[in-house]
PDB file of N, CA and C in Angstrom:
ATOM      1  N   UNK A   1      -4.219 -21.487  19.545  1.00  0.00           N
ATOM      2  CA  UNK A   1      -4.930 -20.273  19.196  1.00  0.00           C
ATOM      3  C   UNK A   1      -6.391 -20.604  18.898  1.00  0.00           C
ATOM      4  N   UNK A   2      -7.195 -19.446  19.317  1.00  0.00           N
ATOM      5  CA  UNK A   2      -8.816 -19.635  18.541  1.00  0.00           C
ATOM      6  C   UNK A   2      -9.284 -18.853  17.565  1.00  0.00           C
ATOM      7  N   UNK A   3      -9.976 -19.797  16.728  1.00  0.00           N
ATOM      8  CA  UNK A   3     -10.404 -18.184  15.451  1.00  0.00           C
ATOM      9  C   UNK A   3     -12.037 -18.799  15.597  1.00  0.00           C
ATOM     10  N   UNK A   4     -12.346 -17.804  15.144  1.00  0.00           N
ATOM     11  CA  UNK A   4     -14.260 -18.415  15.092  1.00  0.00           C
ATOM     12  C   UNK A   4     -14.032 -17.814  13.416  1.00  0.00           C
ATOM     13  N   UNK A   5     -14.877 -18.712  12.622  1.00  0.00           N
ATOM     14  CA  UNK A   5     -15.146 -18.212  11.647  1.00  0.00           C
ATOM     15  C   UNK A   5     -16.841 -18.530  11.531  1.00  0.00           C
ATOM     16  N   UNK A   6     -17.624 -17.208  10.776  1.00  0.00           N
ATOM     17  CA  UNK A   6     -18.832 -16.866  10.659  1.00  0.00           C
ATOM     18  C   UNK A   6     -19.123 -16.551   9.360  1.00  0.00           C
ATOM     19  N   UNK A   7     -20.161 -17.937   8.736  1.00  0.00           N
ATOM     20  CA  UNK A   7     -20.678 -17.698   7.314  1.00  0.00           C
ATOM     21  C   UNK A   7     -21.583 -16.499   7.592  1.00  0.00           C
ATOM     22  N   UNK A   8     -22.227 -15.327   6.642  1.00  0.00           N
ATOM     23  CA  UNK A   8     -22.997 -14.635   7.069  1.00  0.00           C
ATOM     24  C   UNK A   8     -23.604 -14.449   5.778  1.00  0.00           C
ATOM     25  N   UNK A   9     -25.030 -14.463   5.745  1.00  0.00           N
ATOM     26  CA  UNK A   9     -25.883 -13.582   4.395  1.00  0.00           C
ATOM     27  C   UNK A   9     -27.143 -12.928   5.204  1.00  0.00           C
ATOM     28  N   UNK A  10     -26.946 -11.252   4.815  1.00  0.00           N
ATOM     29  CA  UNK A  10     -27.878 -10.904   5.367  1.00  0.00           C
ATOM     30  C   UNK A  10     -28.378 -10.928   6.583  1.00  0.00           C
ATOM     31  N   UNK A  11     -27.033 -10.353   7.509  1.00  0.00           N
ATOM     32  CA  UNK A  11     -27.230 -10.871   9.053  1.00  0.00           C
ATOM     33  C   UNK A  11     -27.304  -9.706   9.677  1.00  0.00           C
ATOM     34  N   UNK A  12     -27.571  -8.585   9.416  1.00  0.00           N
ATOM     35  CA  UNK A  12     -27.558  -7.167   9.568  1.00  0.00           C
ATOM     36  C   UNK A  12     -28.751  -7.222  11.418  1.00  0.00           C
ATOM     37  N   UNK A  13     -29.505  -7.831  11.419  1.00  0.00           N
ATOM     38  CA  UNK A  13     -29.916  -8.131  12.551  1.00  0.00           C
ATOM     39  C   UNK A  13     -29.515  -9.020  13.657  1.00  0.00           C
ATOM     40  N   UNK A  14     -28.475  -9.676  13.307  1.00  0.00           N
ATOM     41  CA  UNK A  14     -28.179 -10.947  13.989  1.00  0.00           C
ATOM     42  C   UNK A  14     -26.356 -10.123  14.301  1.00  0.00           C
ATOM     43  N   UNK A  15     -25.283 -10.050  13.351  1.00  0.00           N
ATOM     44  CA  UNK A  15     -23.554 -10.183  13.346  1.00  0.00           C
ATOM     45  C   UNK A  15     -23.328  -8.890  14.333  1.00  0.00           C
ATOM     46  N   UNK A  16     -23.955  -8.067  14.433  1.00  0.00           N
ATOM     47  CA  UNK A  16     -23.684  -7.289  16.352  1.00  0.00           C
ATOM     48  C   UNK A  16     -23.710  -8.356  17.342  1.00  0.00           C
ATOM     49  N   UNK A  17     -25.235  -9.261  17.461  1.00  0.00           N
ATOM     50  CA  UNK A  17     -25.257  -9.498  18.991  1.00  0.00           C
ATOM     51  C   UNK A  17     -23.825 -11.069  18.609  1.00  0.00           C
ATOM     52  N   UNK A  18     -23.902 -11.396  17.350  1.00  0.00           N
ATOM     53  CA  UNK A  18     -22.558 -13.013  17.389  1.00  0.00           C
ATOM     54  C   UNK A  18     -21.267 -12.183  17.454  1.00  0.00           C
ATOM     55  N   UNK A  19     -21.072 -11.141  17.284  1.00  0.00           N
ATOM     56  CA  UNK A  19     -19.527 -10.721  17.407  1.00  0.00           C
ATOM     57  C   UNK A  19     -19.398 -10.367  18.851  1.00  0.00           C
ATOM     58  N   UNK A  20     -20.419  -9.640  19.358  1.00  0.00           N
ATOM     59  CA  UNK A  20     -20.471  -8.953  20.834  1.00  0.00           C
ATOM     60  C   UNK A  20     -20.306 -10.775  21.706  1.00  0.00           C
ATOM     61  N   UNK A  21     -20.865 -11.776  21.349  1.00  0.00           N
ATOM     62  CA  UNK A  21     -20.866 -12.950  22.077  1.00  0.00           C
ATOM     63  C   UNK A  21     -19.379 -13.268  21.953  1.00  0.00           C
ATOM     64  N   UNK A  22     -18.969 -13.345  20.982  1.00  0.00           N
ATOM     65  CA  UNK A  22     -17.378 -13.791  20.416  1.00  0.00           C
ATOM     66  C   UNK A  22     -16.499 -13.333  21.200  1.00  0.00           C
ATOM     67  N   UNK A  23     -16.520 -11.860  21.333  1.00  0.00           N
ATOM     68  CA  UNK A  23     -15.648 -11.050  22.067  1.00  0.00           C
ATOM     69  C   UNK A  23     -15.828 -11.315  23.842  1.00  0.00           C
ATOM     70  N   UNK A  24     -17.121 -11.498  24.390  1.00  0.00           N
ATOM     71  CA  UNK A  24     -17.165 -11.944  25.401  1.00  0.00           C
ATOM     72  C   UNK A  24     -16.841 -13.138  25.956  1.00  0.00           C
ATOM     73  N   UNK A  25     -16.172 -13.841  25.319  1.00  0.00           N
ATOM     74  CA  UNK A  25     -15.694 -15.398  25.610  1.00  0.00           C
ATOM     75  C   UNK A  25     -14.546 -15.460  26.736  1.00  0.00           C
ATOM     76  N   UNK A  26     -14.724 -16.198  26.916  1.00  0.00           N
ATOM     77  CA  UNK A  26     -13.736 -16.556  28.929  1.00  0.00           C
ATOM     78  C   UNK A  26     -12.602 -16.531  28.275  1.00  0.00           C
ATOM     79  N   UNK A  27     -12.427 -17.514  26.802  1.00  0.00           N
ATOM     80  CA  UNK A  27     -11.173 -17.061  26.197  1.00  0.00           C
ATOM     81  C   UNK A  27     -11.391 -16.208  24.612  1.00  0.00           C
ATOM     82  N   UNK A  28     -10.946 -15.039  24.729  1.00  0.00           N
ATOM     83  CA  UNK A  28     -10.809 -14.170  23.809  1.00  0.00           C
ATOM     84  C   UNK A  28     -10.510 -14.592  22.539  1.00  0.00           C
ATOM     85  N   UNK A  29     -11.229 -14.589  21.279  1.00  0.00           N
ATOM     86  CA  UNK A  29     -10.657 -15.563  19.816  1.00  0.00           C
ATOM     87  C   UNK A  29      -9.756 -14.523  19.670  1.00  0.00           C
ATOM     88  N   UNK A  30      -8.406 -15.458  19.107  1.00  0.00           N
ATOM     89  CA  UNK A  30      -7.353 -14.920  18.791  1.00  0.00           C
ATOM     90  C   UNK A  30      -7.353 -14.304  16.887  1.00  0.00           C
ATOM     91  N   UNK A  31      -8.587 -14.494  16.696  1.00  0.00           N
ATOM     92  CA  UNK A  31      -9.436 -14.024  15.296  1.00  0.00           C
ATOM     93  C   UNK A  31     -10.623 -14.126  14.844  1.00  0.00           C
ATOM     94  N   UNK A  32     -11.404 -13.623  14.717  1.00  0.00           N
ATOM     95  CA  UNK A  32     -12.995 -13.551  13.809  1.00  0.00           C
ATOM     96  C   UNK A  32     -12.501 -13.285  12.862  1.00  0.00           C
ATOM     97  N   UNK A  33     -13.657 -14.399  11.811  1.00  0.00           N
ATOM     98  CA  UNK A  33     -13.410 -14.502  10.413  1.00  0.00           C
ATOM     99  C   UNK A  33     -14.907 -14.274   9.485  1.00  0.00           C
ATOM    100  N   UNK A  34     -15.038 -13.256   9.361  1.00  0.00           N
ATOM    101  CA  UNK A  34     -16.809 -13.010   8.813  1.00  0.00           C
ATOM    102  C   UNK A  34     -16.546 -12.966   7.706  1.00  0.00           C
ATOM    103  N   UNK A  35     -17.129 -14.055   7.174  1.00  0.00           N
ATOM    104  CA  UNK A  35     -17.415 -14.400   5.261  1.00  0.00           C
ATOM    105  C   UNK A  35     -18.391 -13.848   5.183  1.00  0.00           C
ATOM    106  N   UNK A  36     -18.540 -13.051   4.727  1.00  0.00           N
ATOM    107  CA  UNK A  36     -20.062 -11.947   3.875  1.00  0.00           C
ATOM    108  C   UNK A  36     -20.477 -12.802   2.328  1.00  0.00           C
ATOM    109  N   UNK A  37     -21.447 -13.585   2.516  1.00  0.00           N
ATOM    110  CA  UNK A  37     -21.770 -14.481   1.381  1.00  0.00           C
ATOM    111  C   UNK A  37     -23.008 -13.605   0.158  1.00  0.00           C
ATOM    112  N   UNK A  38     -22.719 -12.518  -0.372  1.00  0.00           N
ATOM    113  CA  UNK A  38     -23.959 -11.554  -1.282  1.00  0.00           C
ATOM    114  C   UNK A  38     -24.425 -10.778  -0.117  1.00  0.00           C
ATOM    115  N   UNK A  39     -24.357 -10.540   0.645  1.00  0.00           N
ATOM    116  CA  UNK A  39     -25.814  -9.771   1.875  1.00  0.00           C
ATOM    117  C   UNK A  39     -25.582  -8.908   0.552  1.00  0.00           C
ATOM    118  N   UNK A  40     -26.941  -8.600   1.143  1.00  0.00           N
ATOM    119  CA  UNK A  40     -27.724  -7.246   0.446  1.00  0.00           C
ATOM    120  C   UNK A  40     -27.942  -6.331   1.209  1.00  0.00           C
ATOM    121  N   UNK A  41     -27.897  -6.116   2.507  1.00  0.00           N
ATOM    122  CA  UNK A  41     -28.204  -5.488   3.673  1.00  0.00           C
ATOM    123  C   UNK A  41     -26.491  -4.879   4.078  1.00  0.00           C
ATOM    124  N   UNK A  42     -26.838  -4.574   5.708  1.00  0.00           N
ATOM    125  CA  UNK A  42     -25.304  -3.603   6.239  1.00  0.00           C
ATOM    126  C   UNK A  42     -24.838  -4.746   6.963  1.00  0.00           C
ATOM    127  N   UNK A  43     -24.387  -5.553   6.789  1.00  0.00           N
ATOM    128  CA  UNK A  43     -23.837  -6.715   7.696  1.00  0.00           C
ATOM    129  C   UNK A  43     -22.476  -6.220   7.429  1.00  0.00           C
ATOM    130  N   UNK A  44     -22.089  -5.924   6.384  1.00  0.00           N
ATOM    131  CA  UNK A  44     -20.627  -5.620   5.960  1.00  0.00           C
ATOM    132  C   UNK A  44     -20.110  -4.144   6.730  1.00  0.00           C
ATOM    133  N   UNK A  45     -21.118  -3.453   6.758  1.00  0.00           N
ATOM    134  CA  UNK A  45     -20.614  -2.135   7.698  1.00  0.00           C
ATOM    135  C   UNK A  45     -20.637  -2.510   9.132  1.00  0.00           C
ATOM    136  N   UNK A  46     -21.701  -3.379   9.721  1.00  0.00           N
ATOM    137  CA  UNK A  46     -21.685  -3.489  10.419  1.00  0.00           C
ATOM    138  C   UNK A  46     -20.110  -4.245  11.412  1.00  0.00           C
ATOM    139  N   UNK A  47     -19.765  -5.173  10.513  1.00  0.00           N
ATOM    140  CA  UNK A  47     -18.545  -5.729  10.507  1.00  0.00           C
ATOM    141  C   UNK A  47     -17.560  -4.846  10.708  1.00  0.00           C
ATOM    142  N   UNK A  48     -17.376  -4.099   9.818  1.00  0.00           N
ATOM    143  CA  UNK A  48     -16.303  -3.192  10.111  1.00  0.00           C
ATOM    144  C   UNK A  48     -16.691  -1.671  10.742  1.00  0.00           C
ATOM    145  N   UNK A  49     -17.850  -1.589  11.465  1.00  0.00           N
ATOM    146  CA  UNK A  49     -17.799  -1.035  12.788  1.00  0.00           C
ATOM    147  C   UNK A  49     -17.342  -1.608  13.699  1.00  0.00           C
ATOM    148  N   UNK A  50     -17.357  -2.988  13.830  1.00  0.00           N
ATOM    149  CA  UNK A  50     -16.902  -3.594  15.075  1.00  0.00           C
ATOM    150  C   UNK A  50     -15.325  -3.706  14.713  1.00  0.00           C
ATOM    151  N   UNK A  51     -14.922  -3.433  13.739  1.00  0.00           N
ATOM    152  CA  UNK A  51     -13.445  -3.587  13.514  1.00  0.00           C
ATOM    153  C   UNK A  51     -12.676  -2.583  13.801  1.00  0.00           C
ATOM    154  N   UNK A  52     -13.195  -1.181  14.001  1.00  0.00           N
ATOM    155  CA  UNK A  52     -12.891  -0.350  13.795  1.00  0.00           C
ATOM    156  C   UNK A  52     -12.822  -0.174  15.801  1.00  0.00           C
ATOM    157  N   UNK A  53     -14.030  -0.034  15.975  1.00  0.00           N
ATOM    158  CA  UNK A  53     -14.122  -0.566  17.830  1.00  0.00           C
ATOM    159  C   UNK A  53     -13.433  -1.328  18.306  1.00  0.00           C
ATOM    160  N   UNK A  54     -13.046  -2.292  18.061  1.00  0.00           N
ATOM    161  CA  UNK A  54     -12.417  -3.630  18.674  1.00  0.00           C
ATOM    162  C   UNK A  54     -11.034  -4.027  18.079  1.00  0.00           C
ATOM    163  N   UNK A  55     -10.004  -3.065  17.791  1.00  0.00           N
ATOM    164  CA  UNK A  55      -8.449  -2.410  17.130  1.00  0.00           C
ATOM    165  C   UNK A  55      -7.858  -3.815  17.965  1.00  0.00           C
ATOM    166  N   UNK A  56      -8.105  -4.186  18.791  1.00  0.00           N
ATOM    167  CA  UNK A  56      -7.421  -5.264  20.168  1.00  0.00           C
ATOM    168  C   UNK A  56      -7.390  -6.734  19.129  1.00  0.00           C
ATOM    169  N   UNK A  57      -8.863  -7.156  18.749  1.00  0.00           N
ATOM    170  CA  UNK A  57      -9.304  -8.136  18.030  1.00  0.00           C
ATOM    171  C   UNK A  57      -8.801  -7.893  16.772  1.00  0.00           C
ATOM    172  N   UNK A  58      -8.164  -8.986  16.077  1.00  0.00           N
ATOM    173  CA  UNK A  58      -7.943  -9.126  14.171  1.00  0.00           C
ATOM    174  C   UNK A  58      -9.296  -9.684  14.145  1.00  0.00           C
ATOM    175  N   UNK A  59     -10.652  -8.978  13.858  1.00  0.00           N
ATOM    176  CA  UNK A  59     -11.619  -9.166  12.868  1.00  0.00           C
ATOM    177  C   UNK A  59     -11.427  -8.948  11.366  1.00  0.00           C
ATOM    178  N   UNK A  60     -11.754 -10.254  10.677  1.00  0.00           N
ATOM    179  CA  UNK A  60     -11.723 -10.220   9.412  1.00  0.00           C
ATOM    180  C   UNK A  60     -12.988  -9.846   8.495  1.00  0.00           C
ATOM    181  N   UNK A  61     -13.028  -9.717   7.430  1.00  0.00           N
ATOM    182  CA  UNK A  61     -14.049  -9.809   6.470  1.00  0.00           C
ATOM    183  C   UNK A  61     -13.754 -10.134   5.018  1.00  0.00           C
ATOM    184  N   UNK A  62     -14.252 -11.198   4.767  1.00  0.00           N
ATOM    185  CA  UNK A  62     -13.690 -11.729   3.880  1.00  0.00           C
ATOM    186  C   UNK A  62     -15.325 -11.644   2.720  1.00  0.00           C
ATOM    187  N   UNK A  63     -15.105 -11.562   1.625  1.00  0.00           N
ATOM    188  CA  UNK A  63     -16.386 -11.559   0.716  1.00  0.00           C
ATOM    189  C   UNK A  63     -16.076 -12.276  -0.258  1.00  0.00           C
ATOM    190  N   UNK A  64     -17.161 -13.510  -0.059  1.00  0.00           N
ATOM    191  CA  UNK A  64     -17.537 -14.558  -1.170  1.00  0.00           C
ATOM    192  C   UNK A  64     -18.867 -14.158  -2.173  1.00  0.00           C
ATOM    193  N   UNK A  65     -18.159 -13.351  -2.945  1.00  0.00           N
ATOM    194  CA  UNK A  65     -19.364 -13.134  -4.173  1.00  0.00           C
ATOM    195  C   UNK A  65     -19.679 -14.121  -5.295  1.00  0.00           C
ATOM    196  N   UNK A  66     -18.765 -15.302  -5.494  1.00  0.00           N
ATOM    197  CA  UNK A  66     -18.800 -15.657  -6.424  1.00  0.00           C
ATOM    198  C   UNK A  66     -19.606 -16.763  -6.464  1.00  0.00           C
ATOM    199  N   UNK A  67     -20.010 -17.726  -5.413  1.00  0.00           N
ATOM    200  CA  UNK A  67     -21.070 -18.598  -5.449  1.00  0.00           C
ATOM    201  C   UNK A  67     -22.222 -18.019  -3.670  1.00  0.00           C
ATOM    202  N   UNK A  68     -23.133 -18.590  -3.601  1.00  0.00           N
ATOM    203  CA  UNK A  68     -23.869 -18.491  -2.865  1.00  0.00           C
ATOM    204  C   UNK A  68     -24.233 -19.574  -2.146  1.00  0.00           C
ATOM    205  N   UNK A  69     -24.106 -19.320  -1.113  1.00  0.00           N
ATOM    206  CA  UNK A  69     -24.488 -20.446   0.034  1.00  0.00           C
ATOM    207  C   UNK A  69     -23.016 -21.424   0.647  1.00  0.00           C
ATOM    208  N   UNK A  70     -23.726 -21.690   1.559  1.00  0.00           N
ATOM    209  CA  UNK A  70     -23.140 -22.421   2.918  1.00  0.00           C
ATOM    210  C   UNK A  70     -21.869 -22.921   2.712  1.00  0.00           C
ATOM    211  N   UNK A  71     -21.573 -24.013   1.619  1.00  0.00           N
ATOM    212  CA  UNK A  71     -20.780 -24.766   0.978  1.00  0.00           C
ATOM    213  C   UNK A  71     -19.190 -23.870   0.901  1.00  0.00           C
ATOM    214  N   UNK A  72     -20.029 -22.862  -0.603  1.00  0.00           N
ATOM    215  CA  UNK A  72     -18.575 -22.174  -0.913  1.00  0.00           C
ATOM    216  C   UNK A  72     -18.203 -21.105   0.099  1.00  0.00           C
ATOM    217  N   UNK A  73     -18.743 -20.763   1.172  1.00  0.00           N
ATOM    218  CA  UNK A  73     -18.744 -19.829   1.900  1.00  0.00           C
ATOM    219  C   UNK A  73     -17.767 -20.240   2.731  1.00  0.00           C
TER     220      UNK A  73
END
């Protein structure tokens, strides 16, 4: 199986065009895993617009509020 998992803070410009890439893969991830690390922005709606679009794909969203950055993410 494939999962992609994606640290994200504040990707509200960027997590459309990496999920739209994800989904276009020769082989289809058998899961996206978007850790929302604090954004302050719509990365999190944005996420679950594409979740809501893409019923085929288990996109996740998972939210790490409790530390910040790369590591605990």
């Amino acid at each position: 199986s494939v999962a992609i998992v994606i640290p994200a803070y504040n990707e509200e410009r960027f997590i459309g065009n990496c999920l739209q890439s994800c989904l276009h893969q020769t082989s289809v991830p058998d899961e996206i895993v978007v850790v929302n690390n604090r954004s302050t922005d719509d990365t999190d709606k944005i996420v679950r617009q594409f979740q809501t679009e893409h019923p085929q794909v288990d996109i996740r969203l998972i939210a790490e509020d409790d530390y910040q950055g790369i590591v605990p993410t």
